[in-house]
C-alpha atoms as a PDB file:
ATOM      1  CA  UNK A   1      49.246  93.919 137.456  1.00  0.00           C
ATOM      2  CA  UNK A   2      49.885  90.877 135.517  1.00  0.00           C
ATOM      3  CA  UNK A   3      49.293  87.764 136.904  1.00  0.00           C
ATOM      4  CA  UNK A   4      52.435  85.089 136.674  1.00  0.00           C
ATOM      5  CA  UNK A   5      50.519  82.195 135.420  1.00  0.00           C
ATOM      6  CA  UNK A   6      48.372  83.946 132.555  1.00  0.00           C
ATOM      7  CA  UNK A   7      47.450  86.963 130.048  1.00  0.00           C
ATOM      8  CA  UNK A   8      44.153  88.616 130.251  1.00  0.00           C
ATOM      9  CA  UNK A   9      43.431  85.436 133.141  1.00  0.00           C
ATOM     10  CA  UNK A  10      42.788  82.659 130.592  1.00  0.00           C
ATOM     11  CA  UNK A  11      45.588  83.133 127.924  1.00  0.00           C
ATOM     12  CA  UNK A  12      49.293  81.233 128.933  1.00  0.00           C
ATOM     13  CA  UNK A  13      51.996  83.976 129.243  1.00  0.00           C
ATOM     14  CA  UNK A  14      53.622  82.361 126.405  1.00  0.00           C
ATOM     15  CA  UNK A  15      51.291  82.797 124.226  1.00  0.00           C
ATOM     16  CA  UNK A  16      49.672  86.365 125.771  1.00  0.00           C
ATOM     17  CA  UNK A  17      53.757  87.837 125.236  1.00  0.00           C
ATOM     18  CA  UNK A  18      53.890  86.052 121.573  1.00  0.00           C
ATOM     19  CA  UNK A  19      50.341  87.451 120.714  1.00  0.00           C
ATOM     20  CA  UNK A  20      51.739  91.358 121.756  1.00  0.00           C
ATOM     21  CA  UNK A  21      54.920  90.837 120.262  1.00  0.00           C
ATOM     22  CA  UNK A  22      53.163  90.371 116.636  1.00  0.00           C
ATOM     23  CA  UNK A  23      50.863  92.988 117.125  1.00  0.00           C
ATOM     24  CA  UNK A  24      53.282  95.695 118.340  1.00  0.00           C
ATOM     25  CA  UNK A  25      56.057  93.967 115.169  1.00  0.00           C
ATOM     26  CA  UNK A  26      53.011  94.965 112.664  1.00  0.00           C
ATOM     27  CA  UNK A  27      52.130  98.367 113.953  1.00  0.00           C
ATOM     28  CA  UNK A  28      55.726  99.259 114.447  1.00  0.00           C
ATOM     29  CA  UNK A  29      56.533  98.088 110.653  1.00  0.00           C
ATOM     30  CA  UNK A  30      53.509  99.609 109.444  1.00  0.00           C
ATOM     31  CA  UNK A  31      54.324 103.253 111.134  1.00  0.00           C
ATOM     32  CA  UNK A  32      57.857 102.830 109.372  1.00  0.00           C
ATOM     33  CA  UNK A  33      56.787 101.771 105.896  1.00  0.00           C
ATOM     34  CA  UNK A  34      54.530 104.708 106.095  1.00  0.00           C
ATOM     35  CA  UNK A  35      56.983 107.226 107.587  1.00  0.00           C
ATOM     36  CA  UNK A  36      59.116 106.188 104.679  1.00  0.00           C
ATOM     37  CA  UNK A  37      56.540 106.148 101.710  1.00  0.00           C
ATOM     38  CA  UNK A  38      55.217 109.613 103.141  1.00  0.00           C
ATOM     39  CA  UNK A  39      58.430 111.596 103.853  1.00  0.00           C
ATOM     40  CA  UNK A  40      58.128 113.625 100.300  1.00  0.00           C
ATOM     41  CA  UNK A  41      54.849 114.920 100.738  1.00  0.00           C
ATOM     42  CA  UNK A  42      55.563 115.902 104.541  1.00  0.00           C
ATOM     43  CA  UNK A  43      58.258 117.883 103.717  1.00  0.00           C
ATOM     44  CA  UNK A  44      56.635 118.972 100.505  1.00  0.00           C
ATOM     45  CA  UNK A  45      53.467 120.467 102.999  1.00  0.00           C
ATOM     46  CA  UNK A  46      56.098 122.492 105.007  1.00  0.00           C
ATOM     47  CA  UNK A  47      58.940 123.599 102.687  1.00  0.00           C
ATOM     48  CA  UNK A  48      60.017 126.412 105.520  1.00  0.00           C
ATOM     49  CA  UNK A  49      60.176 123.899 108.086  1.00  0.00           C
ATOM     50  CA  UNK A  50      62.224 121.771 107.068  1.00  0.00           C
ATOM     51  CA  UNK A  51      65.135 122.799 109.066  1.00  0.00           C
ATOM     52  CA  UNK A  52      62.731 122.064 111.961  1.00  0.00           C
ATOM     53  CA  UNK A  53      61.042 118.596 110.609  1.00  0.00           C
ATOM     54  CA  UNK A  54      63.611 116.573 109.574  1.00  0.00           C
ATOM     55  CA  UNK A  55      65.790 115.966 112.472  1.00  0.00           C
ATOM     56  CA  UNK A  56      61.905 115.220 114.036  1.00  0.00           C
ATOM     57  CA  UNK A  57      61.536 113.029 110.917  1.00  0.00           C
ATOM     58  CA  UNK A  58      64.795 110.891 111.363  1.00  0.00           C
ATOM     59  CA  UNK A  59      64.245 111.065 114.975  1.00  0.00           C
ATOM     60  CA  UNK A  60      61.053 109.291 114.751  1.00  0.00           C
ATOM     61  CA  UNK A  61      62.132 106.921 112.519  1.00  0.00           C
ATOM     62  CA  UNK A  62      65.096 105.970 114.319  1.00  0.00           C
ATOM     63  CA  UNK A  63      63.311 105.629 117.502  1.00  0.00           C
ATOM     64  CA  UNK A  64      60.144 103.503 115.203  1.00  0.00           C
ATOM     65  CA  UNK A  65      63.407 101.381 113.740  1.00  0.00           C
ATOM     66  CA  UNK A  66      64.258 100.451 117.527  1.00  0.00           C
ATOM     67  CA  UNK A  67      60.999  99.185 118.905  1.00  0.00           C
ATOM     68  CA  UNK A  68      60.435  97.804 114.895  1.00  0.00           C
ATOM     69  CA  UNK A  69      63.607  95.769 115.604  1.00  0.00           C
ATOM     70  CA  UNK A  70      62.741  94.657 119.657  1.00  0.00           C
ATOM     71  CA  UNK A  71      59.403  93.531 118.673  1.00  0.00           C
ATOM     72  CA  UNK A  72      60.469  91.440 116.465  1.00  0.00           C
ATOM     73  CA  UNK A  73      62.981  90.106 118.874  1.00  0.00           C
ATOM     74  CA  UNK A  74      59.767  89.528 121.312  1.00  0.00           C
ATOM     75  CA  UNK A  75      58.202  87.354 118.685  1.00  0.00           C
ATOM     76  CA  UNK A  76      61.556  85.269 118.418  1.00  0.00           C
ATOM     77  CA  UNK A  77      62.118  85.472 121.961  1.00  0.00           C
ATOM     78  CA  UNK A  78      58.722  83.767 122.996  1.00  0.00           C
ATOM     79  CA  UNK A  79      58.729  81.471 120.098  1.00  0.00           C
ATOM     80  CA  UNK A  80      62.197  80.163 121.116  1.00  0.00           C
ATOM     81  CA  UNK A  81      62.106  80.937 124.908  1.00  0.00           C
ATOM     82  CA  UNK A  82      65.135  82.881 124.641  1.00  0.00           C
ATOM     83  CA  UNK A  83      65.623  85.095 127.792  1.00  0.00           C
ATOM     84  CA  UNK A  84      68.117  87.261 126.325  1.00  0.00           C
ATOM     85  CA  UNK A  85      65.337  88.491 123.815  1.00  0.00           C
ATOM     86  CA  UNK A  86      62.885  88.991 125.620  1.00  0.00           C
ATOM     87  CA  UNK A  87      64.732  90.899 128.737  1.00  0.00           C
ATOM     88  CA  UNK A  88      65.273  93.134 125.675  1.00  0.00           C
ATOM     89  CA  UNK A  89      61.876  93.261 124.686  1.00  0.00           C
ATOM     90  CA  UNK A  90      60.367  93.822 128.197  1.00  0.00           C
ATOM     91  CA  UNK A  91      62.810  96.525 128.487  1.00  0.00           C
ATOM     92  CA  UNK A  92      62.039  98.487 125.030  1.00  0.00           C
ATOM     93  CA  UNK A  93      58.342  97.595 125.712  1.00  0.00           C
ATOM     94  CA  UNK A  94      58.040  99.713 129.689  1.00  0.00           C
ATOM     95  CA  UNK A  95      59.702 102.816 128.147  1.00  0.00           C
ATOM     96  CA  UNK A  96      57.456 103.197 125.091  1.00  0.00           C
ATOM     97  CA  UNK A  97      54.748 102.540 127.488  1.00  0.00           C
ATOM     98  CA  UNK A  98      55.932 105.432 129.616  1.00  0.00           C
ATOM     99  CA  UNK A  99      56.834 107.818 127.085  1.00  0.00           C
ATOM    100  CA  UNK A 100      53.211 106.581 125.417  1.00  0.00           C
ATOM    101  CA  UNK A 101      51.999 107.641 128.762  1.00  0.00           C
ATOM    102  CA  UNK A 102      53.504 110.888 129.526  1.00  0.00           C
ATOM    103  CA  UNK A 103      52.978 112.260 125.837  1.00  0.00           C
ATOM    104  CA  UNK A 104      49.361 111.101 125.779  1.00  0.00           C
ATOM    105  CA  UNK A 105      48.580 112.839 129.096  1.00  0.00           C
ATOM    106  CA  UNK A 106      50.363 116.114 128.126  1.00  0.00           C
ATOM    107  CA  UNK A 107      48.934 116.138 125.040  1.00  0.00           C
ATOM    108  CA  UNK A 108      45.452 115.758 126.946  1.00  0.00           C
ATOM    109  CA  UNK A 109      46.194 118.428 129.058  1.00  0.00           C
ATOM    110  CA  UNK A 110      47.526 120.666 126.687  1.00  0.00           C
ATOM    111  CA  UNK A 111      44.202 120.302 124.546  1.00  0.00           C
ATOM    112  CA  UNK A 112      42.240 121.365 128.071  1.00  0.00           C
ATOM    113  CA  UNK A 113      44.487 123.919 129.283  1.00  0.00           C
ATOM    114  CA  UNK A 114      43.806 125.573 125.690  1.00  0.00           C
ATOM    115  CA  UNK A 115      40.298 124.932 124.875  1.00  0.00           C
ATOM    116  CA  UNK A 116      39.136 128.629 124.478  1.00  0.00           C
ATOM    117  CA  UNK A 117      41.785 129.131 121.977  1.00  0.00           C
ATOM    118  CA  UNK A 118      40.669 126.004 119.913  1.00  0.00           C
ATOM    119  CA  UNK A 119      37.610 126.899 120.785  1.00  0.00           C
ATOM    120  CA  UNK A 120      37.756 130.485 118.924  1.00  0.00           C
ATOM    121  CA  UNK A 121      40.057 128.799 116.203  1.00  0.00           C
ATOM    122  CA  UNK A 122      37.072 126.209 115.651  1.00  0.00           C
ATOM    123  CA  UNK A 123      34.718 129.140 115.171  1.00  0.00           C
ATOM    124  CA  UNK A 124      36.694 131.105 113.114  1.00  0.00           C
ATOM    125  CA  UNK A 125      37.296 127.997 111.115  1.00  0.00           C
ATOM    126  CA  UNK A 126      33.739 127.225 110.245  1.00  0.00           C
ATOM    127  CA  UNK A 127      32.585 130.818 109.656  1.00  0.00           C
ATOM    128  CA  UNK A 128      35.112 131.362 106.655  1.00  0.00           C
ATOM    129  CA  UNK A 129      33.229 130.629 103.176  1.00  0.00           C
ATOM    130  CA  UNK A 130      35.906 128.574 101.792  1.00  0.00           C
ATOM    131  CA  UNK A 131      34.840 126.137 104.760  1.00  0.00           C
ATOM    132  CA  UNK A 132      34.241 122.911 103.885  1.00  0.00           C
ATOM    133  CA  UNK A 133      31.910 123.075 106.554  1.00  0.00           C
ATOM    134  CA  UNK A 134      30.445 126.787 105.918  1.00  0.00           C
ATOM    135  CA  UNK A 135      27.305 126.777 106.607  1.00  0.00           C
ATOM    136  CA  UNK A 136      25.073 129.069 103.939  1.00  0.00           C
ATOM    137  CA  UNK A 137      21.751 129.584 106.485  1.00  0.00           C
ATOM    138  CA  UNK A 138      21.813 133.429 107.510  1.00  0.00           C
ATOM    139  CA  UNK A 139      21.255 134.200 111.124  1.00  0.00           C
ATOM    140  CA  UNK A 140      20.131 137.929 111.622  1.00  0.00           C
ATOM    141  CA  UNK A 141      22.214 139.335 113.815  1.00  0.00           C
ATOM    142  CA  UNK A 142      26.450 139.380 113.705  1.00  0.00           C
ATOM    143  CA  UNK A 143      26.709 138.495 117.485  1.00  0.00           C
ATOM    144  CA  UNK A 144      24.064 135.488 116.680  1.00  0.00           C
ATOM    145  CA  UNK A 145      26.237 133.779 114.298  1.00  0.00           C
ATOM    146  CA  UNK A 146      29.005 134.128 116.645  1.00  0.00           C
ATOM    147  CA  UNK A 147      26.622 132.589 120.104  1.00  0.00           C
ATOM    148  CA  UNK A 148      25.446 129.634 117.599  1.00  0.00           C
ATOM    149  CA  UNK A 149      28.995 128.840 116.024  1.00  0.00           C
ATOM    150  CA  UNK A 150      30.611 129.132 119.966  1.00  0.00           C
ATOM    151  CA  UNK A 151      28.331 126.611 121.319  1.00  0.00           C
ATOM    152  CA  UNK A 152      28.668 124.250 118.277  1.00  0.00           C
ATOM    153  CA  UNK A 153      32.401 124.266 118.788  1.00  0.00           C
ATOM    154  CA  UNK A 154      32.613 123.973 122.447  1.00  0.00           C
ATOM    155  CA  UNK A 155      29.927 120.808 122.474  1.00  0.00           C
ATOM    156  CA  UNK A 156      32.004 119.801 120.145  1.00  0.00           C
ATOM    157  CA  UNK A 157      35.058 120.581 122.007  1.00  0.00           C
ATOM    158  CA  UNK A 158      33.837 118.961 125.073  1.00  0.00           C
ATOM    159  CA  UNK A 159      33.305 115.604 123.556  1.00  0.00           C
ATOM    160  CA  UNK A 160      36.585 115.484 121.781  1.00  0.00           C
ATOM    161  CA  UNK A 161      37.813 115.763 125.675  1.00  0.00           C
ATOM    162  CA  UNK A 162      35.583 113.528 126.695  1.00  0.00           C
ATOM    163  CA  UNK A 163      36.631 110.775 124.547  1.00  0.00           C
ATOM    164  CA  UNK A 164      40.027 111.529 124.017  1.00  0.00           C
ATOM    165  CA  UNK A 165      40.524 111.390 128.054  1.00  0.00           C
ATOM    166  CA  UNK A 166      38.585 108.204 127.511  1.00  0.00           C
ATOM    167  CA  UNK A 167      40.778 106.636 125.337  1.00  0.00           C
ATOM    168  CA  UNK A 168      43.832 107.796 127.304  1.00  0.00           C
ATOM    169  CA  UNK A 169      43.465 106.175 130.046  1.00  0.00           C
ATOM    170  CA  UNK A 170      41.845 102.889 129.049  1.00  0.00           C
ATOM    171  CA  UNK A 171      44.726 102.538 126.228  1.00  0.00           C
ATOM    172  CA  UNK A 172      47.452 103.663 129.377  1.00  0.00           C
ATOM    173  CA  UNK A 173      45.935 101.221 131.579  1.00  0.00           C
ATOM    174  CA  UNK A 174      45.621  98.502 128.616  1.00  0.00           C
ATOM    175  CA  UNK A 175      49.116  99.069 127.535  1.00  0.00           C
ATOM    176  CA  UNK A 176      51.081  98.932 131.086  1.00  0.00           C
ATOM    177  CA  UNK A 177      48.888  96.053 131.420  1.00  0.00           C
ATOM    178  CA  UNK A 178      50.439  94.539 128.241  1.00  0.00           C
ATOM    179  CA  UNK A 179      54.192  95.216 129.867  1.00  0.00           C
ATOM    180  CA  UNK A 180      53.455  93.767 133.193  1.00  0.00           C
ATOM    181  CA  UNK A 181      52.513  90.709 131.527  1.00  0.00           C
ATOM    182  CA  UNK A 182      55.935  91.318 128.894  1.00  0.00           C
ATOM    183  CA  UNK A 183      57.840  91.133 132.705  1.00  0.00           C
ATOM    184  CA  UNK A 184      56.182  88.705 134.568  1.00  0.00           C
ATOM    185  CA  UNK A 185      56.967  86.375 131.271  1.00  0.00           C
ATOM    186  CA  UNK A 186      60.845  87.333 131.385  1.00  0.00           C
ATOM    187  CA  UNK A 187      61.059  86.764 135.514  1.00  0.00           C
ATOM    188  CA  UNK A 188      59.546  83.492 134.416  1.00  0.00           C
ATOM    189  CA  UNK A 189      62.188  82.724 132.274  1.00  0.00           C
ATOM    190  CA  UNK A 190      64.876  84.312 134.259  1.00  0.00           C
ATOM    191  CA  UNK A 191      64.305  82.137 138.026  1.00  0.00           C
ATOM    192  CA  UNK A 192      62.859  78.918 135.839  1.00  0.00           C
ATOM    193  CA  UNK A 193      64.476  75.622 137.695  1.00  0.00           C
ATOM    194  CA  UNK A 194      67.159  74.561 135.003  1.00  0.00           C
ATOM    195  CA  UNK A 195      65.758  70.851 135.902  1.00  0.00           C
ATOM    196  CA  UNK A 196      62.751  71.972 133.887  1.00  0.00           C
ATOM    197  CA  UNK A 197      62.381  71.875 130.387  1.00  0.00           C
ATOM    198  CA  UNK A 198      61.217  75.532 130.261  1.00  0.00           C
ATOM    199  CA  UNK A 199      57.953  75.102 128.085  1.00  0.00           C
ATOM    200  CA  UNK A 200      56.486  73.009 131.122  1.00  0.00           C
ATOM    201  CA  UNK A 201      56.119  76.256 132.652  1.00  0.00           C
ATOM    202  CA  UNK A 202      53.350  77.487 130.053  1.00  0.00           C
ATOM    203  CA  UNK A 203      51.837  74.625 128.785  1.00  0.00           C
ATOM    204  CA  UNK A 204      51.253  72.483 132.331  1.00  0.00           C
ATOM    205  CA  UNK A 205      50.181  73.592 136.034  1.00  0.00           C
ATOM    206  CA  UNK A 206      52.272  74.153 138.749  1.00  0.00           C
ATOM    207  CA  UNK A 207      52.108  70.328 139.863  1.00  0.00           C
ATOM    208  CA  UNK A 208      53.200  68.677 137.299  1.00  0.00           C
ATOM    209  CA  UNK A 209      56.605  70.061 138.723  1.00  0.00           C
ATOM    210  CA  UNK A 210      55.941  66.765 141.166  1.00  0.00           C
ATOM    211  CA  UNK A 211      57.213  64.892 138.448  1.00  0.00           C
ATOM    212  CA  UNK A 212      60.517  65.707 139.599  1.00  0.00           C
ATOM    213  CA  UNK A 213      60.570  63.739 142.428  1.00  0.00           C
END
């Protein structure tokens, strides 16, 4: 999926792995620092659950510390070339994109597999009067309210689908992008000719390698 020479077909792999690294080093910081800051009021919400939440808390901040800690090894490893950090990175980087994968499509599934039952939770939701969406125009007839509030939900429903299913597989297809160009950088690195001062591979063609002889 990713081509050997280039990122996104213009940008040096180099560069292209750098420019992820950073990205996926501020978002996995960012999801940490907030974990962290947040972790009273979470448990605060759910005070009978926490027997439940916090090994799911620590878990996800362990497994947040990890990829915190291998991005940042990414950005190091493409700045300095090192093939020890980034074999580490690629690594870290195809299993969060599978388990990004797997949960994102389950989680898509589970939403259609369920939709009546949202569906009926939706319109039991907005018919209660401490709604913040309670609507005060009077229909008639009982079993009118019920018709109008069904269909609002379930158009409702069906574009949350829509654009969740959407998103899921144009960020899938985005994101195993991003680790096919994460491994074609490391095999780079890996079967580079020692004879070659390894930036040569990024920042000039393939013939300049004539120089050699």
């Amino acid at each position: 999926m990713g081509s050997s020479k280039s990122c996104c077909c213009c940008i040096p792999l180099r560069a292209g792995v750098m420019v992820i690294a950073i990205v996926s080093s501020a978002f996995y910081i960012s999801s940490l620092v907030y974990l962290l800051i947040r972790r009273s009021d979470m448990f605060a919400k759910h005070p009978d659950s926490l027997n439940f939440l916090t090994p799911i808390f620590w878990t996800s901040v362990a497994v947040v510390s990890v990829y915190s800690i291998s991005s940042i090894l990414g950005v190091f490893g493409s700045i300095s070339q090192n093939r020890a950090m980034t074999a580490v990175f690629r690594v870290l980087y195809w299993i969060m994109a599978i388990l990004i994968l797997v949960v994102s499509v389950a989680g898509w599934v589970l939403l259609l597999v369920n939709r009546d039952s949202w569906q009926d939770e939706c319109a039991n939701y907005v018919s209660k009067p401490d709604s913040d969406i309670y609507s005060i125009v009077k229909v008639p007839s009982g079993s009118e309210v019920a018709t109008v509030l069904q269909n609002a939900c379930s158009n409702d429903l069906k574009t949350i689908l829509i654009v969740s299913g959407i998103a899921v597989v144009m960020g899938n297809i985005i994101q195993i992008y991003f680790a096919s160009v994460v491994s074609s950088y490391a095999s780079r690195l890996k079967r580079g000719n020692k004879h070659i001062p390894l930036r040569n591979l990024d920042d000039f063609p393939d013939n300049s390698h004539k120089n050699m002889y």
